[in-house]
N, C-alpha and C. Protein backbone atom coordinates (compact mmCIF):
# COMPACT_ATOMS: atom_id res chain seq x y z
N UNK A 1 10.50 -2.35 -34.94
CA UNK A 1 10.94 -2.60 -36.28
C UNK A 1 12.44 -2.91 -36.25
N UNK A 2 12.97 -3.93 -36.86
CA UNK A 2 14.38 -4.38 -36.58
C UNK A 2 14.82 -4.27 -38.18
N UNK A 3 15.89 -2.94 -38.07
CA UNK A 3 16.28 -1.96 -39.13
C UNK A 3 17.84 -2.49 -39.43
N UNK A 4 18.08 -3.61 -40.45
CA UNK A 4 19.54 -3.81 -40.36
C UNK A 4 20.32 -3.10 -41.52
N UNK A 5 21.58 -3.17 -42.33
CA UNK A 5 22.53 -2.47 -43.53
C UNK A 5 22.95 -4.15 -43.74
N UNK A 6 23.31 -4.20 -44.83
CA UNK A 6 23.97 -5.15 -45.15
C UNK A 6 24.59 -4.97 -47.06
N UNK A 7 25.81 -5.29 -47.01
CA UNK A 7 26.22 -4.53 -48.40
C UNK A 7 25.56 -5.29 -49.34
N UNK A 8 25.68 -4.75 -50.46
CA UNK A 8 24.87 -4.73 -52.05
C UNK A 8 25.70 -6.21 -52.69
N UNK A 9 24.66 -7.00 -52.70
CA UNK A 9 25.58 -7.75 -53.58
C UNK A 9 25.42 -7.88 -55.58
N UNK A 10 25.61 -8.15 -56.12
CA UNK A 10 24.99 -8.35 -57.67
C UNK A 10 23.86 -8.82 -57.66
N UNK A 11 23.73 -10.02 -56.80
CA UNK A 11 21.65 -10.43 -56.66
C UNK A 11 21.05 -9.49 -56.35
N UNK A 12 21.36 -7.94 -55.81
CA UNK A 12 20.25 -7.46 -55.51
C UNK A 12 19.93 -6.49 -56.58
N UNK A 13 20.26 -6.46 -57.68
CA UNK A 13 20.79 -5.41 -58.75
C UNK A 13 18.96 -4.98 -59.28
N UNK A 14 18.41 -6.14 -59.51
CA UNK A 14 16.80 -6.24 -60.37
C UNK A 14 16.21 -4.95 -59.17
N UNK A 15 16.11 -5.60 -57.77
CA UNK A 15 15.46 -4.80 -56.36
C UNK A 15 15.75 -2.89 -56.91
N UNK A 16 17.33 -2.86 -56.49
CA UNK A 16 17.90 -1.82 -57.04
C UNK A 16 17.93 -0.75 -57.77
N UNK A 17 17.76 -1.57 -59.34
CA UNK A 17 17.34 -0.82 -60.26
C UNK A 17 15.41 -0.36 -60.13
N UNK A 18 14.74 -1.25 -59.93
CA UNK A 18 13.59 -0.84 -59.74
C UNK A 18 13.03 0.43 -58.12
N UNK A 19 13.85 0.32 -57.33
CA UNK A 19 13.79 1.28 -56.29
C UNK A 19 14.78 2.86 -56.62
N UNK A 20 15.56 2.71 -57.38
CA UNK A 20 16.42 3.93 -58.14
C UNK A 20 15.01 4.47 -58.87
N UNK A 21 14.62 3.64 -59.87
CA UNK A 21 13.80 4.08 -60.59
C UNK A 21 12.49 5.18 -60.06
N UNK A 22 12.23 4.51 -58.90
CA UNK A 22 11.31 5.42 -58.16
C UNK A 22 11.77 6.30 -57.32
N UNK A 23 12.67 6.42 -56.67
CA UNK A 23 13.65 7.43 -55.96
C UNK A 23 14.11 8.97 -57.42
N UNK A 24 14.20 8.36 -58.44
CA UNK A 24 14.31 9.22 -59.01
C UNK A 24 13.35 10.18 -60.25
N UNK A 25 12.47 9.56 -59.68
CA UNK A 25 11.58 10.26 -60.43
C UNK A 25 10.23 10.77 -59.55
N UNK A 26 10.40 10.53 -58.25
CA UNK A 26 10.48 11.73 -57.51
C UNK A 26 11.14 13.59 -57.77
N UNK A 27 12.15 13.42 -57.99
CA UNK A 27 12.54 14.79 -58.78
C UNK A 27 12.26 14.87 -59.96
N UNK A 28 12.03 13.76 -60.56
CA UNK A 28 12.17 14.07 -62.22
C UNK A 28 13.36 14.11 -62.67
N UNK A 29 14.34 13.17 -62.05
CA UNK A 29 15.43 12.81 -63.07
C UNK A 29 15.56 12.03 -63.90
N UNK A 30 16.13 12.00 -64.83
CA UNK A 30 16.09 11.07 -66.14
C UNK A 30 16.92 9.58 -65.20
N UNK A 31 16.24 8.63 -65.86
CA UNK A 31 16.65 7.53 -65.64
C UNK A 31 16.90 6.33 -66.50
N UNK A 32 18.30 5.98 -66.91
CA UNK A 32 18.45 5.00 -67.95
C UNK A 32 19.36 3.39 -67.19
N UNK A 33 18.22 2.60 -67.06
CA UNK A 33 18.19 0.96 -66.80
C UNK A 33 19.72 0.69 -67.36
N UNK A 34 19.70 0.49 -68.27
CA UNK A 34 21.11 0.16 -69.02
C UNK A 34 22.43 -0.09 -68.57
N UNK A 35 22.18 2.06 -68.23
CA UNK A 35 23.66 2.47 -67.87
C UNK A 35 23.68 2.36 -66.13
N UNK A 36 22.78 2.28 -65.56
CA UNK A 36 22.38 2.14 -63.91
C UNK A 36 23.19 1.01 -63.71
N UNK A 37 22.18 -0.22 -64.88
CA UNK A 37 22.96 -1.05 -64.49
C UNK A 37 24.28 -1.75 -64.60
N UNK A 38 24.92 -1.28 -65.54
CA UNK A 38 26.31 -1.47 -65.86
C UNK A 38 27.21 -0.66 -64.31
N UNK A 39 27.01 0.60 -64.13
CA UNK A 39 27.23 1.33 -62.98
C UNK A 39 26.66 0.39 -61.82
N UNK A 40 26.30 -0.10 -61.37
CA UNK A 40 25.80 -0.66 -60.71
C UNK A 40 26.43 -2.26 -60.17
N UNK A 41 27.03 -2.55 -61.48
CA UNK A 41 27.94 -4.05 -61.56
C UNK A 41 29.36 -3.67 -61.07
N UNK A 42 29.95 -2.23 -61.77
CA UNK A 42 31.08 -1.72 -61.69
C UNK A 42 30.99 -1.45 -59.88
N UNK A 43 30.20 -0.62 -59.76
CA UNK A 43 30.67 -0.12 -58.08
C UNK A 43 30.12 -1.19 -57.21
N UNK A 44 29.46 -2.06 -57.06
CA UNK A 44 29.47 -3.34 -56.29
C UNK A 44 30.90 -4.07 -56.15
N UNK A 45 31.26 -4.68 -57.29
CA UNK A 45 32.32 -5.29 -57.60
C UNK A 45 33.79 -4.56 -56.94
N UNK A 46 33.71 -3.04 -56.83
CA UNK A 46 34.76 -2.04 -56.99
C UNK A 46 34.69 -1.80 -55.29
N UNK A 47 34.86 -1.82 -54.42
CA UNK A 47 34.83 -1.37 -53.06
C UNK A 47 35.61 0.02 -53.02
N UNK A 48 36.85 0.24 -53.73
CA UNK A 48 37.63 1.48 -53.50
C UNK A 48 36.36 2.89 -54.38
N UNK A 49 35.77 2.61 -54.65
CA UNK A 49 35.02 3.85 -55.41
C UNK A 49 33.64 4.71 -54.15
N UNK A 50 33.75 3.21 -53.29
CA UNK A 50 32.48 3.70 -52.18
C UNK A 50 31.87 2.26 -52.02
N UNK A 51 30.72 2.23 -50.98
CA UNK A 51 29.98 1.06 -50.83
C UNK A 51 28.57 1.94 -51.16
N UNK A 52 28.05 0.25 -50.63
CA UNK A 52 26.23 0.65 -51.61
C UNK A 52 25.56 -0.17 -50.59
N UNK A 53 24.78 -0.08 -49.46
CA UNK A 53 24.24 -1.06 -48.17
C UNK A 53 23.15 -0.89 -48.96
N UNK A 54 22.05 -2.10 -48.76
CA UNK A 54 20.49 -1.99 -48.76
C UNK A 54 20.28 -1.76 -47.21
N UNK A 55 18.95 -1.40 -46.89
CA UNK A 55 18.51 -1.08 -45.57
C UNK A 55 17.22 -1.95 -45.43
N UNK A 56 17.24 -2.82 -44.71
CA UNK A 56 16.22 -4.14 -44.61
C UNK A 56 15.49 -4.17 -42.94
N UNK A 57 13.95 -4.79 -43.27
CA UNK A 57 13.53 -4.81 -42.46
C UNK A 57 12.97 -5.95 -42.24
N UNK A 58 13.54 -6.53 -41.58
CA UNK A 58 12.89 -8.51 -41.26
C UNK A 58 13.44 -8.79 -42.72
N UNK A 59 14.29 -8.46 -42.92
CA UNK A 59 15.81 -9.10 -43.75
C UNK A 59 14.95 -8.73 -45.32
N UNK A 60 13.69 -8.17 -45.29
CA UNK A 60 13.49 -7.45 -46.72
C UNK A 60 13.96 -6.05 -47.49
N UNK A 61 14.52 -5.93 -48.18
CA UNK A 61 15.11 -4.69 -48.86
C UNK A 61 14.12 -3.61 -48.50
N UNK A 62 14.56 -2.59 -47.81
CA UNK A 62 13.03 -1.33 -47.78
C UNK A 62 13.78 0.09 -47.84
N UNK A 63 14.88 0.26 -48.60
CA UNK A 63 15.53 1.57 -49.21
C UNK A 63 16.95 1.24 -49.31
N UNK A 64 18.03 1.75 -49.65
CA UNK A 64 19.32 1.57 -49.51
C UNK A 64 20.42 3.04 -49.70
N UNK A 65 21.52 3.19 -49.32
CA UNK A 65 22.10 3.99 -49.14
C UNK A 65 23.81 3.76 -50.16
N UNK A 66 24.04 5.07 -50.38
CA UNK A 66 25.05 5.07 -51.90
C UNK A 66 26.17 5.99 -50.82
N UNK A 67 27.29 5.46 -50.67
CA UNK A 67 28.59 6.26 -50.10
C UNK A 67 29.76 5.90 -51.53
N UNK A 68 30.23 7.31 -51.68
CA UNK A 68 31.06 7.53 -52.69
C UNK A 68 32.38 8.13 -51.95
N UNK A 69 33.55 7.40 -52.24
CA UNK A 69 35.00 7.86 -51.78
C UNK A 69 35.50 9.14 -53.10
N UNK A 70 36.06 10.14 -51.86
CA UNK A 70 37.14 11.23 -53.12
C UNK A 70 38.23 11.36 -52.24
N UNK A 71 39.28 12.57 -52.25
CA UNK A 71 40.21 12.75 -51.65
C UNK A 71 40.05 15.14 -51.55
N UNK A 72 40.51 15.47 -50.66
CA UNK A 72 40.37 16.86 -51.02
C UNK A 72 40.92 17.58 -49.91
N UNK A 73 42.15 18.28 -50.58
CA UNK A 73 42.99 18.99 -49.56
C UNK A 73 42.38 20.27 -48.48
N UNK A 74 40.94 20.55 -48.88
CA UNK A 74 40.08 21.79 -48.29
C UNK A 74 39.67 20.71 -47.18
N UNK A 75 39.39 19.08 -47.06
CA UNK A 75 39.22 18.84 -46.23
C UNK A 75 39.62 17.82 -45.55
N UNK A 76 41.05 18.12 -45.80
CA UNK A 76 41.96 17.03 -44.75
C UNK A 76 42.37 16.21 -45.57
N UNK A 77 41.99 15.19 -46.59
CA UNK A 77 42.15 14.10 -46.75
C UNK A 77 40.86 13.77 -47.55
N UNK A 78 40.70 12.03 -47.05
CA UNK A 78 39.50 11.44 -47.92
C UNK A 78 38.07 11.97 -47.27
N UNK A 79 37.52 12.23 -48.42
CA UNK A 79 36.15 12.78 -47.74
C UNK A 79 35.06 11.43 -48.59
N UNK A 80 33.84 12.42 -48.41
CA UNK A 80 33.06 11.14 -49.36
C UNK A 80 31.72 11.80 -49.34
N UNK A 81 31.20 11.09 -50.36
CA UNK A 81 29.68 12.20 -50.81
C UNK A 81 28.22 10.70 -50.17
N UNK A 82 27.28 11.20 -49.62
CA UNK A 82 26.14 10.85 -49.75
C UNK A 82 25.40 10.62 -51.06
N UNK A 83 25.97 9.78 -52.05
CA UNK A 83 25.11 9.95 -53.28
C UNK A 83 23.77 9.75 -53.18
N UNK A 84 23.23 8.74 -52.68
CA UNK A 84 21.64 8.85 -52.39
C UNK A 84 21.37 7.93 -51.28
N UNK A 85 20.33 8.70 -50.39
CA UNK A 85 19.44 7.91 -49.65
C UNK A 85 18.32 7.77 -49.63
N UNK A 86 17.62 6.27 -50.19
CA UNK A 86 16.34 6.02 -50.13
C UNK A 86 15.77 5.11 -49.42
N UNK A 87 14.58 5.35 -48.76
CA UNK A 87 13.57 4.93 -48.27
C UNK A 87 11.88 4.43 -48.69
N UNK A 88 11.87 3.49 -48.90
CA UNK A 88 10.12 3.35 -49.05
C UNK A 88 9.70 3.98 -48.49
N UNK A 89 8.61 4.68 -49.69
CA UNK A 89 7.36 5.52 -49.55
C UNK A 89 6.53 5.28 -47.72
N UNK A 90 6.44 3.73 -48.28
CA UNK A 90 5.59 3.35 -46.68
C UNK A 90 6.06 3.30 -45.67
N UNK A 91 7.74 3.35 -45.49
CA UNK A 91 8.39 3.21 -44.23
C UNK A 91 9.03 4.99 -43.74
N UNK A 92 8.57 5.85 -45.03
CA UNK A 92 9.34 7.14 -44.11
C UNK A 92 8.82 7.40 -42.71
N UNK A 93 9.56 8.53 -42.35
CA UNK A 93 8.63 9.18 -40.90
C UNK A 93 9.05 8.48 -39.62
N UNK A 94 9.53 6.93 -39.78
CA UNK A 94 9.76 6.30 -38.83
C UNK A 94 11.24 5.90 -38.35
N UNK A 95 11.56 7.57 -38.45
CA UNK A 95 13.02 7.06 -38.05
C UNK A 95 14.19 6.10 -38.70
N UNK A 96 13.67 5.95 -39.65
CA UNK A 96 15.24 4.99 -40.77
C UNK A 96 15.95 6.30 -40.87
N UNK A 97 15.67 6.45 -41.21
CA UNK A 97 16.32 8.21 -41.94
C UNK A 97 17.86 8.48 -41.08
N UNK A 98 17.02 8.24 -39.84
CA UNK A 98 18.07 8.86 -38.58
C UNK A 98 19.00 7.65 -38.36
N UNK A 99 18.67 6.68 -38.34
CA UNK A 99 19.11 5.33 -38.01
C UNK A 99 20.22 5.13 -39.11
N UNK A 100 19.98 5.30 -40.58
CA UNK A 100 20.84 5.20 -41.72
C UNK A 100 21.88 6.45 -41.09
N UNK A 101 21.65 7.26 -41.34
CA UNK A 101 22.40 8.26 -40.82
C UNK A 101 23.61 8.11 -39.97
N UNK A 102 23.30 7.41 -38.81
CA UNK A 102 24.34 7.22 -37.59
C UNK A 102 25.10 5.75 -38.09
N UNK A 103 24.13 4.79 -38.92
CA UNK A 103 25.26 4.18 -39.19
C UNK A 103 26.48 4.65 -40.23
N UNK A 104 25.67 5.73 -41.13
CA UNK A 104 26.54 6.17 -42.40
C UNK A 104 27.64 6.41 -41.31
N UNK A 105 27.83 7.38 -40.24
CA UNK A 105 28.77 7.97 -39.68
C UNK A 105 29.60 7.02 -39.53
N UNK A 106 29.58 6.36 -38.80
CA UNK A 106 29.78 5.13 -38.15
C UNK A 106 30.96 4.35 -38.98
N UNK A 107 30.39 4.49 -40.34
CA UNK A 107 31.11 3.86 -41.42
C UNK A 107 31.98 4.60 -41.80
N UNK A 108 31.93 5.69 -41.99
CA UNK A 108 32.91 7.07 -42.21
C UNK A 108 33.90 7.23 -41.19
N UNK A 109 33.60 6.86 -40.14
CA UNK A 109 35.02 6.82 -39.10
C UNK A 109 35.77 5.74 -39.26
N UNK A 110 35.07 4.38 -39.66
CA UNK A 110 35.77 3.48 -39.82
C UNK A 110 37.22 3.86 -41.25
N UNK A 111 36.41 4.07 -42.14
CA UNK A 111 37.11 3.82 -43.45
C UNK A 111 37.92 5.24 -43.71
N UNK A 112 38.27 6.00 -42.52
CA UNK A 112 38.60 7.12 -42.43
C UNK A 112 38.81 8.71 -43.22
N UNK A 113 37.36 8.70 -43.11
CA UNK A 113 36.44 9.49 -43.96
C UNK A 113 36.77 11.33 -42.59
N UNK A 114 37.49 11.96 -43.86
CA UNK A 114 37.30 13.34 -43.07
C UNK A 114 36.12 14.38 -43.21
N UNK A 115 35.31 14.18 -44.14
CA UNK A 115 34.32 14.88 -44.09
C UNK A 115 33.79 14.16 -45.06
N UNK A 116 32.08 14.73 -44.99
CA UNK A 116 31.06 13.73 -45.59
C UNK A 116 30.07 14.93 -46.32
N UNK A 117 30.07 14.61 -47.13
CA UNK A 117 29.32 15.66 -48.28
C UNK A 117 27.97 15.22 -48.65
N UNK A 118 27.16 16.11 -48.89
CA UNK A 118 25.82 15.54 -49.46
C UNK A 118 24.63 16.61 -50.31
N UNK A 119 23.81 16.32 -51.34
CA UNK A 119 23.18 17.30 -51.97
C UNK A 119 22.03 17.14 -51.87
N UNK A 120 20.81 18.28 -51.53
CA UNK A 120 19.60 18.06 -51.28
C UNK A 120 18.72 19.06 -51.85
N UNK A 121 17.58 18.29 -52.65
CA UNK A 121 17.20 19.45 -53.25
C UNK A 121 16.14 20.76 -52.38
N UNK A 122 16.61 21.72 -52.60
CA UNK A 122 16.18 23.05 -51.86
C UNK A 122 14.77 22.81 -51.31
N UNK A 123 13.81 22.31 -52.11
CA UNK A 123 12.43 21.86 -51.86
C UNK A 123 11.98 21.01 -51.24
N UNK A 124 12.96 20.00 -50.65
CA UNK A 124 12.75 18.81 -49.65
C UNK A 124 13.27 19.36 -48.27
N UNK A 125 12.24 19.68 -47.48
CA UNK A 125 12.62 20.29 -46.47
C UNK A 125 12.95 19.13 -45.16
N UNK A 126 11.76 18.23 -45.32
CA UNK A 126 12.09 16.69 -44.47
C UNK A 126 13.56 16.43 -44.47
N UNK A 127 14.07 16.20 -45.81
CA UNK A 127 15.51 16.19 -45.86
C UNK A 127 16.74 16.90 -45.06
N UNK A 128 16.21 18.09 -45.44
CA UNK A 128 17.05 18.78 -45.11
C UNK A 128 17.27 19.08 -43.15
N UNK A 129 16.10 18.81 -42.79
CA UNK A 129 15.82 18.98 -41.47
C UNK A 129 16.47 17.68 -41.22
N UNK A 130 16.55 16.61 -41.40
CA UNK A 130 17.36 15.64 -41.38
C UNK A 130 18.65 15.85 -41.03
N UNK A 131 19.08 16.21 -41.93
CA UNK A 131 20.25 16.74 -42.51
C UNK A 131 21.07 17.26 -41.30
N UNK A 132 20.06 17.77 -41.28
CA UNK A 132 20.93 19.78 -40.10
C UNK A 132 20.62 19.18 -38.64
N UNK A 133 19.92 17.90 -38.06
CA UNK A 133 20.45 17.67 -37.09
C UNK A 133 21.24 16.42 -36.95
N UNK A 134 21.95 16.44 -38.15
CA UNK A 134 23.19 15.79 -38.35
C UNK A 134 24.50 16.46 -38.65
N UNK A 135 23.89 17.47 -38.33
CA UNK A 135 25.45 18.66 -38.29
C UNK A 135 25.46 19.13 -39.61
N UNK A 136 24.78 18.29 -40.77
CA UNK A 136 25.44 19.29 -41.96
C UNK A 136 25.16 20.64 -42.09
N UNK A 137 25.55 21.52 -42.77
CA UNK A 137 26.06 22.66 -43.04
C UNK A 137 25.64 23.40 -44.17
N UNK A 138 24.91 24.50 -44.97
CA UNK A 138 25.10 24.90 -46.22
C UNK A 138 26.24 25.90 -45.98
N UNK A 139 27.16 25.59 -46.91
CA UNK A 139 28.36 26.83 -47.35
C UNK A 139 28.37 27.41 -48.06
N UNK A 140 26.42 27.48 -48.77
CA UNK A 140 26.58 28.84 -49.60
C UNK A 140 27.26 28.99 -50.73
N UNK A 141 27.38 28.16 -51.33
CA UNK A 141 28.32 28.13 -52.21
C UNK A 141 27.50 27.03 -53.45
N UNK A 142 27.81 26.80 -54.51
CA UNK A 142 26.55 26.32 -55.72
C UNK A 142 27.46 25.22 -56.34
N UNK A 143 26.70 24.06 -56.58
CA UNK A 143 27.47 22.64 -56.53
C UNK A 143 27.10 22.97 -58.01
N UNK A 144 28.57 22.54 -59.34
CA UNK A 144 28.59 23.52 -60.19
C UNK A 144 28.89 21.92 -61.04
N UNK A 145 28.08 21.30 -62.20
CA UNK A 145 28.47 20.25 -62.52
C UNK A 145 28.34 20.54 -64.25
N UNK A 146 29.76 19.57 -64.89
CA UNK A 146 29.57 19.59 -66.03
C UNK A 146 29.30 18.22 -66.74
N UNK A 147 28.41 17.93 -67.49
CA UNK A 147 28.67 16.15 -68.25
C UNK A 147 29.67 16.08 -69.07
N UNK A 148 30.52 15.31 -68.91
CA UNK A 148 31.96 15.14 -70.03
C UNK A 148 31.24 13.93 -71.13
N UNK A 149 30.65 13.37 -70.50
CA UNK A 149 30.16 12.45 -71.52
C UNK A 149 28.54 11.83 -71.46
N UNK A 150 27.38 12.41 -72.57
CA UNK A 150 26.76 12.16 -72.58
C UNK A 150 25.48 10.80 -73.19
């Protein structure tokens, strides 16, 4: 299987929004088209906020990956969050997972990323096993969020 990244451009926005849509309702998060896609125009366009790769296979879209830039003196400098990684239903299991992964790194050394953050829900254990032989870490500690604007 020949697994390439290639960044997000505005044509792929329709793909996008319809693969968010199912990525997130997997958990049962609310999902609004609208504002996705306005968000969606903004951080394409915006490179300093993070990049957005699709993950293609024989150059077809088959999940994509969300890197978000911050800055934070607990860890050096610029860090950056994993906002989401998705995969088609039909392609898990086969190693993208791991493959996205090493390139995320990859990209994080480039753009000189001191640490790399990410949230997983407690119940996805695939994930998380993922995760942890990628070094991440729980610190035990409770990711504490408020909406300023709803």
């Amino acid at each position: 299987m020949a697994i390439d990244f290639r960044s997000a451009r505005l044509t792929d926005i329709e793909w996008l929004l319809a693969a968010m849509r199912e990525f997130y309702a997997i958990d049962g998060y609310p999902f609004d088209e609208a504002i996705t896609r306005r968000n969606l125009e903004k951080f394409i366009a915006d490179e300093t906020l993070g990049k957005l790769w699709l993950i293609e296979n024989d150059a077809k879209p088959i999940g994509y990956l969300v890197l978000t830039f911050s800055f934070s003196f607990e860890f050096r400098g610029r860090d950056a969050f994993l906002d989401e990684l998705f995969i088609d239903a039909h392609f898990r299991g086969q190693g993208i997972g791991k493959t996205a992964m090493r390139f995320l790194e990859e990209r994080c050394r480039e753009y000189g990323v001191q640490a790399l953050h990410l949230e997983v829900e407690r119940e996805n254990i695939a994930a998380q096993k993922l995760y942890k032989q990628f070094g991440f870490q729980d610190h035990d500690r409770y990711l504490m969020t408020k909406r300023l604007v709803e």
